[in-house]
Structure formats: C-alpha cells, structure tokens
C-alpha atoms as a PDB file:
ATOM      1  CA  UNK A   1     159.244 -52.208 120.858  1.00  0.00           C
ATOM      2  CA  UNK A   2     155.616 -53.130 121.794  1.00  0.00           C
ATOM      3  CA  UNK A   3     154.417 -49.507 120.136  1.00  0.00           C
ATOM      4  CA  UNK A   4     155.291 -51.609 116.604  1.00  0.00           C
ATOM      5  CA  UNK A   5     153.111 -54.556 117.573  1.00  0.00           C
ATOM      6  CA  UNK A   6     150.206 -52.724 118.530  1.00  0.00           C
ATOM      7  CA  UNK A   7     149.798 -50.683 115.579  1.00  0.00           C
ATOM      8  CA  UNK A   8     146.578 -52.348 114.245  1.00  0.00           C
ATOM      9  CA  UNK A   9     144.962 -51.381 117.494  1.00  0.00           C
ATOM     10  CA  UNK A  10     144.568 -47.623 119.489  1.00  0.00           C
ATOM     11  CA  UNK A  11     144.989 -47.720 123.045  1.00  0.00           C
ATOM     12  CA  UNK A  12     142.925 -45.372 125.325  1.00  0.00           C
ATOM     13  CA  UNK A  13     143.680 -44.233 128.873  1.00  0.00           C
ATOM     14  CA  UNK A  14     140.427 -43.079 130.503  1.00  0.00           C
ATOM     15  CA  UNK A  15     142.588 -41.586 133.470  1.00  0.00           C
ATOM     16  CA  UNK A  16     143.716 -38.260 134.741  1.00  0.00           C
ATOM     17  CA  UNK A  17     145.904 -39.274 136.874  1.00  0.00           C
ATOM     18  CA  UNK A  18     149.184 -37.729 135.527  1.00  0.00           C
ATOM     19  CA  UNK A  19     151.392 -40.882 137.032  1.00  0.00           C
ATOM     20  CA  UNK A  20     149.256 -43.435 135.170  1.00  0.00           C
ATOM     21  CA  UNK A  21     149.724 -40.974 131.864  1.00  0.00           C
ATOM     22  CA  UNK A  22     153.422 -41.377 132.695  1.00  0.00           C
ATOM     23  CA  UNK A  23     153.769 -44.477 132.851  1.00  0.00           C
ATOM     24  CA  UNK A  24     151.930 -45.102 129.495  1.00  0.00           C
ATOM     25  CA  UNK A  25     154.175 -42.642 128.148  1.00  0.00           C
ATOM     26  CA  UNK A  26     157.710 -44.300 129.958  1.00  0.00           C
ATOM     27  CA  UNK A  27     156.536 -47.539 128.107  1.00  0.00           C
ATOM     28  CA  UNK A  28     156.839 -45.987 125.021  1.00  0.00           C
ATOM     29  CA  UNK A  29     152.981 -46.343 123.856  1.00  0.00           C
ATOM     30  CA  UNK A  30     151.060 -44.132 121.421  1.00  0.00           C
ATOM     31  CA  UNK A  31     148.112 -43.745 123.462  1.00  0.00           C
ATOM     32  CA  UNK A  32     144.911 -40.827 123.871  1.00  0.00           C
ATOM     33  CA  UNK A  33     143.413 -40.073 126.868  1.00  0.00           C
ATOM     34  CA  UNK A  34     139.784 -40.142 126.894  1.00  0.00           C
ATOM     35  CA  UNK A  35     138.113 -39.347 130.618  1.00  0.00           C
ATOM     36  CA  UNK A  36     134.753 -39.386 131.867  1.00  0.00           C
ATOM     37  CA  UNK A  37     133.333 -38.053 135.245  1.00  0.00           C
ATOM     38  CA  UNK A  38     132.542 -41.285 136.905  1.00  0.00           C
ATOM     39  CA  UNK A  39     131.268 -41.851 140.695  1.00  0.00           C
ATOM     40  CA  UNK A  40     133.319 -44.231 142.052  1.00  0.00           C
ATOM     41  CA  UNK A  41     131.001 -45.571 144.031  1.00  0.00           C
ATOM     42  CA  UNK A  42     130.833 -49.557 145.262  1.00  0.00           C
ATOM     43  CA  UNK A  43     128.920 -52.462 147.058  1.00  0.00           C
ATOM     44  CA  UNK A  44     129.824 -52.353 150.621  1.00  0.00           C
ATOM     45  CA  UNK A  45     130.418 -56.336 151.110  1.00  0.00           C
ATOM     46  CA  UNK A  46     133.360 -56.074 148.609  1.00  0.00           C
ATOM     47  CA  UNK A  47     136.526 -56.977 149.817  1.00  0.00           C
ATOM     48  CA  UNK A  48     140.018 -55.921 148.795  1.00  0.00           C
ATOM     49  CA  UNK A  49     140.434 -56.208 144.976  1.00  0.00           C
ATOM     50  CA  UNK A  50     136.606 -56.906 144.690  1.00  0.00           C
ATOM     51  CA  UNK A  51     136.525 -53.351 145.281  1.00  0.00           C
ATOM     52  CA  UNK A  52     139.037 -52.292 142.582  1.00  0.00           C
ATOM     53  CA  UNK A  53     137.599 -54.930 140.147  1.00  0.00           C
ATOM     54  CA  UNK A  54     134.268 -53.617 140.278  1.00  0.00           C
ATOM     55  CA  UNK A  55     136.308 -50.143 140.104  1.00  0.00           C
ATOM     56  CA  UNK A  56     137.516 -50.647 137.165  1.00  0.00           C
ATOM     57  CA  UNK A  57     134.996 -52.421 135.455  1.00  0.00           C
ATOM     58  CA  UNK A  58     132.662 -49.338 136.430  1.00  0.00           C
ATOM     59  CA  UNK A  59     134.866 -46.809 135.166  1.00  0.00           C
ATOM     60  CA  UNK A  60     134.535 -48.696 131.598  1.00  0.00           C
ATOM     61  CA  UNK A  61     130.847 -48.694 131.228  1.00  0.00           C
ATOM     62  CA  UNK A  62     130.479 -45.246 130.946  1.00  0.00           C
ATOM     63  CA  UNK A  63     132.420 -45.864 127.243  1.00  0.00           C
ATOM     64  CA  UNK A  64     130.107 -48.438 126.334  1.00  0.00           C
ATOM     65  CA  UNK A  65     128.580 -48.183 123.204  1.00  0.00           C
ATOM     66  CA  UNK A  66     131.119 -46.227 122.131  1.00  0.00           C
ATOM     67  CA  UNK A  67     134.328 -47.802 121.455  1.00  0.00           C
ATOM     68  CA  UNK A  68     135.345 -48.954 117.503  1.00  0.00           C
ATOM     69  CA  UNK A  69     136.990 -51.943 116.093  1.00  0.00           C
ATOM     70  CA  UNK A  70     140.665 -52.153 117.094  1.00  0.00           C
ATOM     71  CA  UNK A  71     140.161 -49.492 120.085  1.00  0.00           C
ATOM     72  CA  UNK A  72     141.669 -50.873 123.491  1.00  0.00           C
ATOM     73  CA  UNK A  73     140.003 -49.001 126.482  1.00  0.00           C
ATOM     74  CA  UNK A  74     142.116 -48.740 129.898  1.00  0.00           C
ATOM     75  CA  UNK A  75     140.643 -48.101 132.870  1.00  0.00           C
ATOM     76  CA  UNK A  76     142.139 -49.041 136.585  1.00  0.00           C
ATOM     77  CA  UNK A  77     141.595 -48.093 140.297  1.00  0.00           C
ATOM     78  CA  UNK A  78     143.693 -48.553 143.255  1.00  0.00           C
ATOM     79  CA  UNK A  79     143.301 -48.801 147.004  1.00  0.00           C
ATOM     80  CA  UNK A  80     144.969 -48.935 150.477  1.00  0.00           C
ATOM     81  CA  UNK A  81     143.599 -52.145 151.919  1.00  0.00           C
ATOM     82  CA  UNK A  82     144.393 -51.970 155.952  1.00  0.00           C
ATOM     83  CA  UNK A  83     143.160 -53.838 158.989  1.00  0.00           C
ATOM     84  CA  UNK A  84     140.013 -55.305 156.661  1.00  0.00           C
ATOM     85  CA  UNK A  85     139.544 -51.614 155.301  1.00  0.00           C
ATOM     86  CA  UNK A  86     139.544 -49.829 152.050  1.00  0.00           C
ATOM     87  CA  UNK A  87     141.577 -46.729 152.172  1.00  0.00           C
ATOM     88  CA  UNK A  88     140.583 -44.503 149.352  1.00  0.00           C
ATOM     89  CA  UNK A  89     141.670 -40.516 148.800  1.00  0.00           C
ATOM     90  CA  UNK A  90     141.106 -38.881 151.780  1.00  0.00           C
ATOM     91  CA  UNK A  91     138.580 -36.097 152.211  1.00  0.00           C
ATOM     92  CA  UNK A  92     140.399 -33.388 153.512  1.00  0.00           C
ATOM     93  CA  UNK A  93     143.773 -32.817 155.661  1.00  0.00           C
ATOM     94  CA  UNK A  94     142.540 -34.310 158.850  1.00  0.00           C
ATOM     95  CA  UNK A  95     140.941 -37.695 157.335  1.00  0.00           C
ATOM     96  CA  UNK A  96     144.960 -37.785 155.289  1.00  0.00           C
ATOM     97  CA  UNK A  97     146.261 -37.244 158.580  1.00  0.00           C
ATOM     98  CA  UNK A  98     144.338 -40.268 160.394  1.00  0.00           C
ATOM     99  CA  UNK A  99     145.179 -42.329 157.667  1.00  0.00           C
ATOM    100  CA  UNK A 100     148.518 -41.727 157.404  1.00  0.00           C
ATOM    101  CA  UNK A 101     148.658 -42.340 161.365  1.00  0.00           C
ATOM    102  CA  UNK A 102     146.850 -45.395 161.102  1.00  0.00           C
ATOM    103  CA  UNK A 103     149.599 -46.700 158.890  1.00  0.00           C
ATOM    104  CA  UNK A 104     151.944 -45.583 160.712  1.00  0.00           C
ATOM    105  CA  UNK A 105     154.646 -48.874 161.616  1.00  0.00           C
ATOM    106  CA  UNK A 106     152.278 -51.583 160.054  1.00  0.00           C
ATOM    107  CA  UNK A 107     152.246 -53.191 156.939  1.00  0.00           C
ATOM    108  CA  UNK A 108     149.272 -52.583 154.114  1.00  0.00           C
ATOM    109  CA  UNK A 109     148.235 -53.473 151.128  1.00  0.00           C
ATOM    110  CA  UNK A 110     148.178 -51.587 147.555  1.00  0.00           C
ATOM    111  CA  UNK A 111     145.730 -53.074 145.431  1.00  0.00           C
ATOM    112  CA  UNK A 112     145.510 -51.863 141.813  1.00  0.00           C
ATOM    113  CA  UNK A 113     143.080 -53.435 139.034  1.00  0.00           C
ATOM    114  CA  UNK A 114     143.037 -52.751 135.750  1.00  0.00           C
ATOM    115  CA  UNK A 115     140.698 -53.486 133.004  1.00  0.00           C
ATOM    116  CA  UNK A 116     140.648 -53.755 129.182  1.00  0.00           C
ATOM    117  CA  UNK A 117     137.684 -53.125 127.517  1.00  0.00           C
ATOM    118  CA  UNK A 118     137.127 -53.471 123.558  1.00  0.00           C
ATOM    119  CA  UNK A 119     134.126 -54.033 121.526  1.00  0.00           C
ATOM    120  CA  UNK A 120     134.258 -57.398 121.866  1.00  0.00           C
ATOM    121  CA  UNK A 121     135.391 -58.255 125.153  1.00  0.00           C
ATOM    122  CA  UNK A 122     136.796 -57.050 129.042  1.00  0.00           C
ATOM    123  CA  UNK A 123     139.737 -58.357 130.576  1.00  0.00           C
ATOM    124  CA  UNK A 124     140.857 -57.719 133.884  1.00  0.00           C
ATOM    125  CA  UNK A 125     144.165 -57.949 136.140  1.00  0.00           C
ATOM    126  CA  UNK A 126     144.796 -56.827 138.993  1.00  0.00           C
ATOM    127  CA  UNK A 127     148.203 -56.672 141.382  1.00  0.00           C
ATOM    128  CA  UNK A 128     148.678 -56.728 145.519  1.00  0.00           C
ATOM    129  CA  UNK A 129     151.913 -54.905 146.633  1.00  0.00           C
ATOM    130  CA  UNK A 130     153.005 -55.469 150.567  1.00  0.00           C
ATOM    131  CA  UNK A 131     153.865 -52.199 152.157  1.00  0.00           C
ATOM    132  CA  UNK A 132     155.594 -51.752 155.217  1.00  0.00           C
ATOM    133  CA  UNK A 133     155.528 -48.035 157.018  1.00  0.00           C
ATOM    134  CA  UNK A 134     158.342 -47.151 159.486  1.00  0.00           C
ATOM    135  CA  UNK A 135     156.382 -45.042 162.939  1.00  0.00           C
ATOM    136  CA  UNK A 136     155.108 -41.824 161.588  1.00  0.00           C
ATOM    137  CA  UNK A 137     155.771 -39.176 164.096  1.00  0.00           C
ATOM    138  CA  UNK A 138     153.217 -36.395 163.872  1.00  0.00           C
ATOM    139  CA  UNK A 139     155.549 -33.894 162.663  1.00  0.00           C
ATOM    140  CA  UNK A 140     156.701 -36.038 159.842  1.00  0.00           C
ATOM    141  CA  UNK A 141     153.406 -36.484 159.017  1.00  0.00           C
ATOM    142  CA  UNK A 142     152.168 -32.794 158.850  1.00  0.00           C
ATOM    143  CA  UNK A 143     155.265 -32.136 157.159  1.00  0.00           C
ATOM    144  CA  UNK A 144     154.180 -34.528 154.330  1.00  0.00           C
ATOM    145  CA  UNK A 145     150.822 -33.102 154.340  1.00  0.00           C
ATOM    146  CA  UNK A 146     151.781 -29.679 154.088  1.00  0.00           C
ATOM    147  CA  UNK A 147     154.562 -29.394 151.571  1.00  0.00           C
ATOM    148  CA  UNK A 148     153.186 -32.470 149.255  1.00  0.00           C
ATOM    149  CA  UNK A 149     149.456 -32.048 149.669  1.00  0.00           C
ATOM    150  CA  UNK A 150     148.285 -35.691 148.932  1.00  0.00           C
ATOM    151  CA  UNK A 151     144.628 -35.374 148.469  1.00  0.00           C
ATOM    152  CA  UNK A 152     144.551 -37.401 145.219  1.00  0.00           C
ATOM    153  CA  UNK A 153     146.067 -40.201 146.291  1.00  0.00           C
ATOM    154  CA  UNK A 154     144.755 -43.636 147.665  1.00  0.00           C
ATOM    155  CA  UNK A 155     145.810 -43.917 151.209  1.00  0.00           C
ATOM    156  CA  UNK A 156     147.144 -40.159 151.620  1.00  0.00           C
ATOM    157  CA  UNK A 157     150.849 -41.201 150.215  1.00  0.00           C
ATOM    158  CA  UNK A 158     152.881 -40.906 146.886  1.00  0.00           C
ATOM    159  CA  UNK A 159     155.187 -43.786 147.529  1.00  0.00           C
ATOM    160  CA  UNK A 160     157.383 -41.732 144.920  1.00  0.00           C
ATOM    161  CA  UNK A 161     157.296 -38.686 147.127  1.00  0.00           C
ATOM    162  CA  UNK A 162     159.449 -37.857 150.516  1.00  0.00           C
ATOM    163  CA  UNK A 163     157.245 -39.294 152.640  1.00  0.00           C
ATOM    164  CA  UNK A 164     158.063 -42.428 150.603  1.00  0.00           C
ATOM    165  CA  UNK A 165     162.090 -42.408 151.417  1.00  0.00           C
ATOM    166  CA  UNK A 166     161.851 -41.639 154.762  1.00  0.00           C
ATOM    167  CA  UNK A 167     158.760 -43.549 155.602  1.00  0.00           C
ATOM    168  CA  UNK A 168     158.942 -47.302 154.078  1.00  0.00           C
ATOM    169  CA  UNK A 169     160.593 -49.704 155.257  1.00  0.00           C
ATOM    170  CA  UNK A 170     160.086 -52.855 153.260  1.00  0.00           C
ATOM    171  CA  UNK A 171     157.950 -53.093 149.968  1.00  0.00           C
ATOM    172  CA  UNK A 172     157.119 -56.592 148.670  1.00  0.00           C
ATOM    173  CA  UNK A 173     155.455 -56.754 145.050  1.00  0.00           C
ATOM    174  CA  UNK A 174     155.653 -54.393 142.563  1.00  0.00           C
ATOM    175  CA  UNK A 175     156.626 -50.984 143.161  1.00  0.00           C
ATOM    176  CA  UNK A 176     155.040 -49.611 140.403  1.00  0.00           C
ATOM    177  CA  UNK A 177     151.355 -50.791 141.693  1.00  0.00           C
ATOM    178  CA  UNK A 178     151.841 -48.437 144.473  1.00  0.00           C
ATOM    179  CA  UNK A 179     152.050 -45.704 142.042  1.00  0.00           C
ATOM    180  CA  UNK A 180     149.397 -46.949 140.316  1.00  0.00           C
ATOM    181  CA  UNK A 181     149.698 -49.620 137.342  1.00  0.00           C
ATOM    182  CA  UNK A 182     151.208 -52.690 137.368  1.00  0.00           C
ATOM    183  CA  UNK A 183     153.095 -51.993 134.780  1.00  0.00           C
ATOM    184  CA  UNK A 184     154.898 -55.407 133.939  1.00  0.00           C
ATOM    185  CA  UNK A 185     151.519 -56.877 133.727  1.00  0.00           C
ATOM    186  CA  UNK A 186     150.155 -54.208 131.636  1.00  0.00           C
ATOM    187  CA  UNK A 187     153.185 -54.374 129.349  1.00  0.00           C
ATOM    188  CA  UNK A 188     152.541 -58.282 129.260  1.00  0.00           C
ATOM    189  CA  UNK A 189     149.288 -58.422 128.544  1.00  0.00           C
ATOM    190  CA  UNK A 190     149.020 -55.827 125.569  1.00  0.00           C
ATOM    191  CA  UNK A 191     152.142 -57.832 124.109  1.00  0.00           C
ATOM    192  CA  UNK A 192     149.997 -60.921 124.100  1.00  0.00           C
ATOM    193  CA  UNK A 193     147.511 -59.596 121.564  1.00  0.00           C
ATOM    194  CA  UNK A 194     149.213 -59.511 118.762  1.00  0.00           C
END
C-alpha cells in the first residue's frame, strides 16, 4: 500500500540491526540499507529520550553531505530508561546479568527515537513503552543469557525472545518500540509525505 505512494522517494535504513531490517521489510517497503560505523557516544546531562534524540540525530550526520533529492535517510536508537538511568547493550555477560537483575519485578521504560533525514530537512519521533518484569530468579536469568546471548540488545532483553514470555508481566505502549521501531508511527509519518 504505502510502497505505491512512496515511489518518488528511496528510503534508506542506516541500521544493522536485523529486527529493524524486518520490520521495514514486514511493512512492505522497498528500502537499502546503508550503515556507517558510528560512536554512539552522548552528553551526560541528557535524560531519557534526550539521549535517543541526540542518538539518532548523531547517527545521521555521518550521511551528511551525501544524501540526493528524493532520498529519505532512517536512523533510530533505543534505550532501557530505569531508576533515572540509561540502560544501553551491556558489555559483557556479567554487566547483562546485573541489568537484567536490576529489572527484575519493576517496571522500565523503552525509549526508541527515530529520525528522518533528507536533503532538505530532519524530522524526529520518538515513542516510550511501559514495561513491567515479573522477579527474575538467577537461574532464569543465566538461562536467558546462556541459550539467547543478548549482547546486542538495549537493556540485555529481546522482548520477542523467551525471556520475554516468561518474564513480562504487563507492557503499556507499543510493543513494537521494545523491539525497536515504533512502527505505527513510522508507517504514519512516511504516509504523510506524499
């Protein structure tokens, strides 16, 4: 449906992350993927989806210059906010572990921007989902870590993934912002530019 309205333009994903790719794909888009090395790195006084703003943003700048008429860049970032904290991929099993543990029966948020970039202009949207985590016993938990190995994910969980159906309790927002993308609001606002 929307692949028809957008034919004057080519959409870009400047992601590797094979869910986002998915998703792109599950929408029925003709899209490329175009990545570039980036370090994600950010002010420390942002807050929440400052962070994933400025994320996003970021990740777009390294195609500046470079984009043609009627190219739409996409670029987003998502985090774990909890207790006032950002929650990004964790470093290795034992940082996955405390941050799994630290969720453990409590309620956090999944914060996902996502920005458009063309010659012309950047947009940017971003979505809050409200997730709520049953208590993690440790051998759930090293279960998870050991059979799904969840190193690239924000907040050391694939909501998708086992850890996901036996874990959460109550999600309020979208459920496709914890994978990743908004995808409603993605759909919506590339369906507005025609």
């Amino acid at each position: 449906m929307l692949k028809n309205k957008l034919k004057k333009y080519r959409l870009i994903l400047a992601s590797g992350s094979p869910r986002r790719q998915q998703f792109f794909t599950d929408l029925d888009l003709d899209f490329e993927i175009r990545l570039k090395e980036i370090e994600e790195i950010y002010p420390l006084e942002l807050q929440a989806e400052e962070i994933t703003n400025f994320l996003a943003e970021l990740k777009s700048s390294a195609f500046e210059g470079e984009l043609k008429d009627g190219e739409i860049l996409v670029t987003s970032d998502t985090i774990v906010w909890h207790n006032n904290k950002a929650l990004g991929k964790p470093k290795d099993k034992k940082d996955a572990y405390e941050i799994l543990k630290s969720l453990s029966n409590s309620t956090h948020e999944v914060i996902t921007s996502v920005c458009f970039k063309t010659n012309q202009k950047i947009d940017l949207l971003h979505e809050v989902t409200k997730v709520t985590f049953n208590e993690l016993n440790d051998e759930a938990i090293y279960y998870y870590l050991e059979n799904f190995k969840p190193y690239d994910k924000a907040g050391s969980y694939g909501i998708q993934e086992w850890i996901g159906f036996i874990g959460v309790s109550k999600i309020e927002g979208s459920y496709a912002n914890v994978m990743g993308m908004p995808t409603d609001k993605v759909y919506d606002y590339l369906s507005k530019l025609t």
